[in-house]
C-alpha atoms as a PDB file:
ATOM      1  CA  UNK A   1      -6.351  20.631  10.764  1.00  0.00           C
ATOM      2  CA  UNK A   2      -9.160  20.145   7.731  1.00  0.00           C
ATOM      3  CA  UNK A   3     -10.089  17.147   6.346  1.00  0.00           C
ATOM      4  CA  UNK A   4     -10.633  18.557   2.980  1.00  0.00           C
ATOM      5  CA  UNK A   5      -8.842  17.392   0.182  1.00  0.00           C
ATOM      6  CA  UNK A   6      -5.738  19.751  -0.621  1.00  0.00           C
ATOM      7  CA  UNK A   7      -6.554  18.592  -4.281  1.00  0.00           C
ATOM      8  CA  UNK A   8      -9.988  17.353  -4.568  1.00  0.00           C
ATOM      9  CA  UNK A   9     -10.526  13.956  -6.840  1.00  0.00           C
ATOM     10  CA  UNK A  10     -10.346  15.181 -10.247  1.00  0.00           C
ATOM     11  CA  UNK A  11     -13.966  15.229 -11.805  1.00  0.00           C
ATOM     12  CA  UNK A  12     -15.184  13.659 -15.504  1.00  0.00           C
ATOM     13  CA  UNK A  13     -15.885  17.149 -16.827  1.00  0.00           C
ATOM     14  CA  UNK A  14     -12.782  18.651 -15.943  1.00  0.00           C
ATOM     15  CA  UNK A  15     -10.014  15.811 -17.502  1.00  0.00           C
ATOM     16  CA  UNK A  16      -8.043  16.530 -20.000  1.00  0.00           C
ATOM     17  CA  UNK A  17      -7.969  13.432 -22.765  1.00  0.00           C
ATOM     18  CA  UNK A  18      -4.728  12.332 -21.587  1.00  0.00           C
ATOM     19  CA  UNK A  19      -5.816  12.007 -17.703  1.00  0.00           C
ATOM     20  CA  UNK A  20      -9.036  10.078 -19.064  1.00  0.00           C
ATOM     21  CA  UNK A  21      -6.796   7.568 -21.625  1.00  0.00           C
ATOM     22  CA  UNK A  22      -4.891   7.009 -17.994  1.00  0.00           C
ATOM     23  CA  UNK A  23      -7.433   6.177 -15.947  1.00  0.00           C
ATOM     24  CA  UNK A  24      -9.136   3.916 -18.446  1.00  0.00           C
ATOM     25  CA  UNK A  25      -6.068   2.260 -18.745  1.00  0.00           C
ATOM     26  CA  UNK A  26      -6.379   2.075 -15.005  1.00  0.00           C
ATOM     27  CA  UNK A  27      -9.719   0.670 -15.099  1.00  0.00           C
ATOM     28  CA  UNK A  28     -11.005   2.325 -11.655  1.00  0.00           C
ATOM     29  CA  UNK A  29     -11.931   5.860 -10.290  1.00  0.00           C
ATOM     30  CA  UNK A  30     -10.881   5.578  -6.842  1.00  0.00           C
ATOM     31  CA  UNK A  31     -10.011   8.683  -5.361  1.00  0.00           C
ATOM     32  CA  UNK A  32      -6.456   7.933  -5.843  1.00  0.00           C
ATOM     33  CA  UNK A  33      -6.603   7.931  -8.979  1.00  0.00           C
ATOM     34  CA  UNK A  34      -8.255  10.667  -9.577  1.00  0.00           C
ATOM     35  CA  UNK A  35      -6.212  12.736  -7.820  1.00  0.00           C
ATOM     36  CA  UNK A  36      -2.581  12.049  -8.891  1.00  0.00           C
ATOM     37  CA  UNK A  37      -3.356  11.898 -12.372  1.00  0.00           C
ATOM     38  CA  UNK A  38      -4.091  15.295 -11.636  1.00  0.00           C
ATOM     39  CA  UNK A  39       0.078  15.347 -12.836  1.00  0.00           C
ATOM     40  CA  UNK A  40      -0.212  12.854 -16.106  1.00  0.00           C
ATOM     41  CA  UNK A  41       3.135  12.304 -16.508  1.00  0.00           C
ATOM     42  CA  UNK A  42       4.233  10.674 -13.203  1.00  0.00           C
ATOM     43  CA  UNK A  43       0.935   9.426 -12.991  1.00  0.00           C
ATOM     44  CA  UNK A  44       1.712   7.529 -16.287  1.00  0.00           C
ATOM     45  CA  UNK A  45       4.799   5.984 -14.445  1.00  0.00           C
ATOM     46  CA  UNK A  46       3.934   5.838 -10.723  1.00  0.00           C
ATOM     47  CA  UNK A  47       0.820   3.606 -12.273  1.00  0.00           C
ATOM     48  CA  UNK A  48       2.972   1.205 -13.854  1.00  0.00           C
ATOM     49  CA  UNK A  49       5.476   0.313 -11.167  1.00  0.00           C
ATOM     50  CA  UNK A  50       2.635   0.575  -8.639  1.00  0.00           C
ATOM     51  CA  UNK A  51       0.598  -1.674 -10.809  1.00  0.00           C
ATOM     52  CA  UNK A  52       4.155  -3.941 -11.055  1.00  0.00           C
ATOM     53  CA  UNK A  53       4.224  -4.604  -7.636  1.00  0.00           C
ATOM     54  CA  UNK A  54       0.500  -5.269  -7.116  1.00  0.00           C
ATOM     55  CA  UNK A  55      -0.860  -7.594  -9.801  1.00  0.00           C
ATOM     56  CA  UNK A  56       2.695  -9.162 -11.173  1.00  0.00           C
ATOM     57  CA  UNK A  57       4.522  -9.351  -7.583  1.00  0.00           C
ATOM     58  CA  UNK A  58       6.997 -11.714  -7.337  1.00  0.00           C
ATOM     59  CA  UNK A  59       6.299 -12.270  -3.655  1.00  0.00           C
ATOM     60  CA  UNK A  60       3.142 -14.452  -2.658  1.00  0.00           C
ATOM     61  CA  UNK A  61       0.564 -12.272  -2.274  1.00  0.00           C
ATOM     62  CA  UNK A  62      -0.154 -13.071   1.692  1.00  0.00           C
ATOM     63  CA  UNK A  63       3.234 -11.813   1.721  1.00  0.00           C
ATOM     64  CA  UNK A  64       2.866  -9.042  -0.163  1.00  0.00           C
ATOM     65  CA  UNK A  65      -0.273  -8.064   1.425  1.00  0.00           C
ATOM     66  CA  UNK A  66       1.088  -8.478   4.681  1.00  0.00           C
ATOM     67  CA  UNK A  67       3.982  -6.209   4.134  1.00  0.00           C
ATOM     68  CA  UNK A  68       1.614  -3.494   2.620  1.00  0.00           C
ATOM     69  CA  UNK A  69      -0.979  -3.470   5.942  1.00  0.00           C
ATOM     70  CA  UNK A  70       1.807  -3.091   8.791  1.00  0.00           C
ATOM     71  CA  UNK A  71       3.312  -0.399   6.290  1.00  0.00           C
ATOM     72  CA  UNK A  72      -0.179   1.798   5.870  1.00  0.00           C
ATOM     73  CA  UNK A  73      -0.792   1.126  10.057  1.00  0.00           C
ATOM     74  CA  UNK A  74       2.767   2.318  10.575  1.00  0.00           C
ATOM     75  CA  UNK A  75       2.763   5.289   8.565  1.00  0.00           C
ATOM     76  CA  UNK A  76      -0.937   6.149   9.622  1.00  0.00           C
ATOM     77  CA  UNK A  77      -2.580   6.054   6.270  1.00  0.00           C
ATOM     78  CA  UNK A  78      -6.584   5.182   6.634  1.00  0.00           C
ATOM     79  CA  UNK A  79      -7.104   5.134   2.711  1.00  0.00           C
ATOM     80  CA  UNK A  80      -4.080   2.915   2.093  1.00  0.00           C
ATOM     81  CA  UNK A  81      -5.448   0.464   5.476  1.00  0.00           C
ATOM     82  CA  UNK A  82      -9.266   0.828   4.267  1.00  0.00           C
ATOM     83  CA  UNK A  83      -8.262  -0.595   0.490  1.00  0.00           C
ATOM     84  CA  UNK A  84      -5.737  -3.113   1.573  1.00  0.00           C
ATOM     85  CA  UNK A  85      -7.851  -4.493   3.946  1.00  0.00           C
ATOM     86  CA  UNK A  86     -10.310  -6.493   1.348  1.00  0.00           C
ATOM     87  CA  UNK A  87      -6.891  -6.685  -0.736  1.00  0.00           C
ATOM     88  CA  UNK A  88      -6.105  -8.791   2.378  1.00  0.00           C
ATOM     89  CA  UNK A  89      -9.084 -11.024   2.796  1.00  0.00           C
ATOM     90  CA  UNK A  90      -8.907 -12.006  -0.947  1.00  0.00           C
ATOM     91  CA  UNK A  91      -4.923 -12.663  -0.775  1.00  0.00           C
ATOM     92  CA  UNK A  92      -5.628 -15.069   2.538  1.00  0.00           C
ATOM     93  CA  UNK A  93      -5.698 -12.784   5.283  1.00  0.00           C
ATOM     94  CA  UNK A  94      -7.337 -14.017   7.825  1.00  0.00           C
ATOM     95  CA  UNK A  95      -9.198 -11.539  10.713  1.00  0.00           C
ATOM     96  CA  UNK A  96      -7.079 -11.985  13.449  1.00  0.00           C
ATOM     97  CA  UNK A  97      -3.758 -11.683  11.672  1.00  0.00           C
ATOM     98  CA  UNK A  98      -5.169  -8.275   9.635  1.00  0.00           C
ATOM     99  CA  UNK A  99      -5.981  -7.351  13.435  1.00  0.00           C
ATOM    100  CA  UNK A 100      -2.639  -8.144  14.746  1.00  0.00           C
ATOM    101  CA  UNK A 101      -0.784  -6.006  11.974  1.00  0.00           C
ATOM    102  CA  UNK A 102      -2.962  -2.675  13.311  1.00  0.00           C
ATOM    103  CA  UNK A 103      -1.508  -3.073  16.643  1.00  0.00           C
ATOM    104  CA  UNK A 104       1.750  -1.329  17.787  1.00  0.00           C
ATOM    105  CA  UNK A 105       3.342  -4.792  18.948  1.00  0.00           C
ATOM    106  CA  UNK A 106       1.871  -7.103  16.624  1.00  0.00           C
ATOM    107  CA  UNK A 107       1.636  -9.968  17.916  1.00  0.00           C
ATOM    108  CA  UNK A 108       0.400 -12.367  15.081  1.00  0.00           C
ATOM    109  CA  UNK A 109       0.186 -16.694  15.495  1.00  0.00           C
ATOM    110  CA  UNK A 110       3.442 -17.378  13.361  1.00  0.00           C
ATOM    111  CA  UNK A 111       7.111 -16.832  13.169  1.00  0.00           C
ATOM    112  CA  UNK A 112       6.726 -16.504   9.270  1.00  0.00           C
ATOM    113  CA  UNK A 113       4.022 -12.764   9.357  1.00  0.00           C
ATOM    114  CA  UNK A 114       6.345 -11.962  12.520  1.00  0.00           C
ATOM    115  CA  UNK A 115       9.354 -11.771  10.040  1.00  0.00           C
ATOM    116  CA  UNK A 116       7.258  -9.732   7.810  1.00  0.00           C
ATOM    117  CA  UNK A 117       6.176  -7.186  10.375  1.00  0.00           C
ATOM    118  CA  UNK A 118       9.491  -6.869  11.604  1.00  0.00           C
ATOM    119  CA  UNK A 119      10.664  -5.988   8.270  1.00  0.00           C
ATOM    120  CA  UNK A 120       7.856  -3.287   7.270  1.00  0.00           C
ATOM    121  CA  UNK A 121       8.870  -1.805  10.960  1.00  0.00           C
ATOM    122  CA  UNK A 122      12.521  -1.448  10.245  1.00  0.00           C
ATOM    123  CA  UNK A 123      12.111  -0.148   6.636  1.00  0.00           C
ATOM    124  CA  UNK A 124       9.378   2.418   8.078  1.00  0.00           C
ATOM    125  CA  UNK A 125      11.224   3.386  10.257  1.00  0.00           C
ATOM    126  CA  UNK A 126      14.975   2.602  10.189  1.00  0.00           C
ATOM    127  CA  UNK A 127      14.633   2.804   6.469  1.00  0.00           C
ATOM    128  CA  UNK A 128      16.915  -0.430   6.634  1.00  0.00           C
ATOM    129  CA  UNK A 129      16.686  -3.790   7.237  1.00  0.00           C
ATOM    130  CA  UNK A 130      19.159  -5.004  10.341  1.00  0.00           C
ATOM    131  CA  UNK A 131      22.037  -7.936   9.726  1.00  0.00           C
ATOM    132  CA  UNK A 132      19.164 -10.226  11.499  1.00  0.00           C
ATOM    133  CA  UNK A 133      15.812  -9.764   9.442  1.00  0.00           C
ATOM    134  CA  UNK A 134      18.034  -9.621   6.100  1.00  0.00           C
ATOM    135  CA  UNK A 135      19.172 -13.190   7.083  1.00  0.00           C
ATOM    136  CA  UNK A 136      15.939 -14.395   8.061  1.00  0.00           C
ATOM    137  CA  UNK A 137      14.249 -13.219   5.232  1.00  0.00           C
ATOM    138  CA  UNK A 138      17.145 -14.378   2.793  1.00  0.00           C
ATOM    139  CA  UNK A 139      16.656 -17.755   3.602  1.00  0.00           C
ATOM    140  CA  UNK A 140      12.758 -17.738   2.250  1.00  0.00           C
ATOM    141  CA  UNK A 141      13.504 -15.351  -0.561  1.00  0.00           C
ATOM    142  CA  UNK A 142      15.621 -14.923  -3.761  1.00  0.00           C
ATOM    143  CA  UNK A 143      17.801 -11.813  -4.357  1.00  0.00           C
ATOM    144  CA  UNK A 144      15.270 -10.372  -7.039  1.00  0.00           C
ATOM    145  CA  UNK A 145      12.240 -11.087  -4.081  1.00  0.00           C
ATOM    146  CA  UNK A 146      14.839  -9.264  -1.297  1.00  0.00           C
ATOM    147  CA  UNK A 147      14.744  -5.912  -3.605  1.00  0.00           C
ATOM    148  CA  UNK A 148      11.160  -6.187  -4.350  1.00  0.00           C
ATOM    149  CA  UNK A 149       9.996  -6.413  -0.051  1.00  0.00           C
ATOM    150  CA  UNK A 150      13.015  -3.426  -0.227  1.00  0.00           C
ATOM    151  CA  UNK A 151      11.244  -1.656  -2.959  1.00  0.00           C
ATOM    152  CA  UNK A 152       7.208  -2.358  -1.842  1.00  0.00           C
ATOM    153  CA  UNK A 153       7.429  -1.046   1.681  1.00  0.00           C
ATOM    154  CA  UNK A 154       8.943   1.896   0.035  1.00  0.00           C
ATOM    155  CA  UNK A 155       6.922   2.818  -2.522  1.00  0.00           C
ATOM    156  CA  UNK A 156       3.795   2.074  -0.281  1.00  0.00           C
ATOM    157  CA  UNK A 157       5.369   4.541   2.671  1.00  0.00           C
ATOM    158  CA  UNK A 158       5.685   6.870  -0.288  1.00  0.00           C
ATOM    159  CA  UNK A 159       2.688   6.373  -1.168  1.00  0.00           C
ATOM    160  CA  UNK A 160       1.279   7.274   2.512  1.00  0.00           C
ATOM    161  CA  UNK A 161       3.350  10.309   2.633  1.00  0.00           C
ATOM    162  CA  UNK A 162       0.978  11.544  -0.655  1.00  0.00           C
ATOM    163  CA  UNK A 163      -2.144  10.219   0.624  1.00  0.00           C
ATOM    164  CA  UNK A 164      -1.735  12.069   3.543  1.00  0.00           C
ATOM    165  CA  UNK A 165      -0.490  15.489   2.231  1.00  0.00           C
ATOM    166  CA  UNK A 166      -2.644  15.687  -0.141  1.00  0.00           C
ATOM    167  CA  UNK A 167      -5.717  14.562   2.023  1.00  0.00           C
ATOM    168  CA  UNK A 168      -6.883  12.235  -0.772  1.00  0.00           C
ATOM    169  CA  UNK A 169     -10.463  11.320   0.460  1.00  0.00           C
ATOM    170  CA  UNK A 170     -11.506   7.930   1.360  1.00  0.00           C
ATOM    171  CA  UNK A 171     -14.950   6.960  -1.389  1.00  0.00           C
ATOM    172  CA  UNK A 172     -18.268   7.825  -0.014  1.00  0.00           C
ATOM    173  CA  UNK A 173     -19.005   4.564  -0.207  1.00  0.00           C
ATOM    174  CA  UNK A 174     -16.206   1.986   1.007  1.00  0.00           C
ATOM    175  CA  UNK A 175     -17.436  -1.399   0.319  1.00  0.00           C
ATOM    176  CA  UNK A 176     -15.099  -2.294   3.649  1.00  0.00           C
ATOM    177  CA  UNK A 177     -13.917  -0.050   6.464  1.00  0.00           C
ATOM    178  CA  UNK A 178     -11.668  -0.988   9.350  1.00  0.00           C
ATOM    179  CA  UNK A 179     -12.829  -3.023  12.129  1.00  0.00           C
ATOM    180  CA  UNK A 180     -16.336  -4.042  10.080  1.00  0.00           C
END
């Protein structure tokens, strides 16, 4: 297998007006970017409920963060890992526990990330939460915060799954890698 990108990062010179308006809208030119709005239209949506569960998450973002890690190391996905990582660190990640979700048993320091990690597992996996974890978790979180976990290990598994087939390259220039 290649490393080359099945659909390279869409250049400046080559965007149509439309796939420009989007990414300015986006305000970046990672590589992700670049490539899916490559198709305009669901870029158009996948940005906003992407962008909906990142910046204007009802879940706290340790949480959030948390969830999104064990579901990139789970479903093998360097660029999603690589980006989420600083995500991380900035949401209150510490080392150790961004460590802990990159390992196959992760074993993290509290009964709180465990939760977490057991949910991102089963929903990777399973692609349901047991009678157990939905319990658990519904005793820290509201019915509208229940669909959301539901919706963000999802949509970042999808998210994986398009990374990966598409080969979307990581930046030549990561301002944090894995392990640094």
């Amino acid at each position: 297998m290649t490393d080359s990108p099945r659909l390279a990062p869409l250049p400046p010179a080559d965007r149509s007006a439309e796939q420009q308006q989007l990414l300015d809208g986006v305000g970046s030119d990672l590589n992700i970017f670049t490539t899916f709005v490559r198709n305009p239209g669901l870029f158009g949506v996948f940005i906003r409920f992407a962008g909906r569960l990142l910046n204007r998450s009802g879940l706290p973002a340790p949480d959030r963060e948390t969830l999104i890690l064990r579901t990139a190391y789970r479903c093998a996905c360097d660029y999603e890992w690589t980006h989420h990582v600083e995500i991380g660190h900035t949401a209150g990640l510490s080392d150790d526990v961004i460590a802990a979700l990159a390992t196959p048993d992760a074993t993290v320091v509290d009964d709180h990330t465990a939760l977490l990690v057991r949910a991102a597992d089963q929903l990777t996996t399973e692609r349901e939460l047991d009678d157990q974890t939905w319990s658990e978790l519904s005793k820290q979180y509201d019915e509208q915060q229940m669909i959301e976990l539901c919706m963000l290990v999802g949509e970042y598994a999808m998210i994986a799954g398009v990374l990966k087939s598409l080969r979307v390259p990581l930046e030549d220039e990561p301002r944090w890698l894995v392990g640094e």
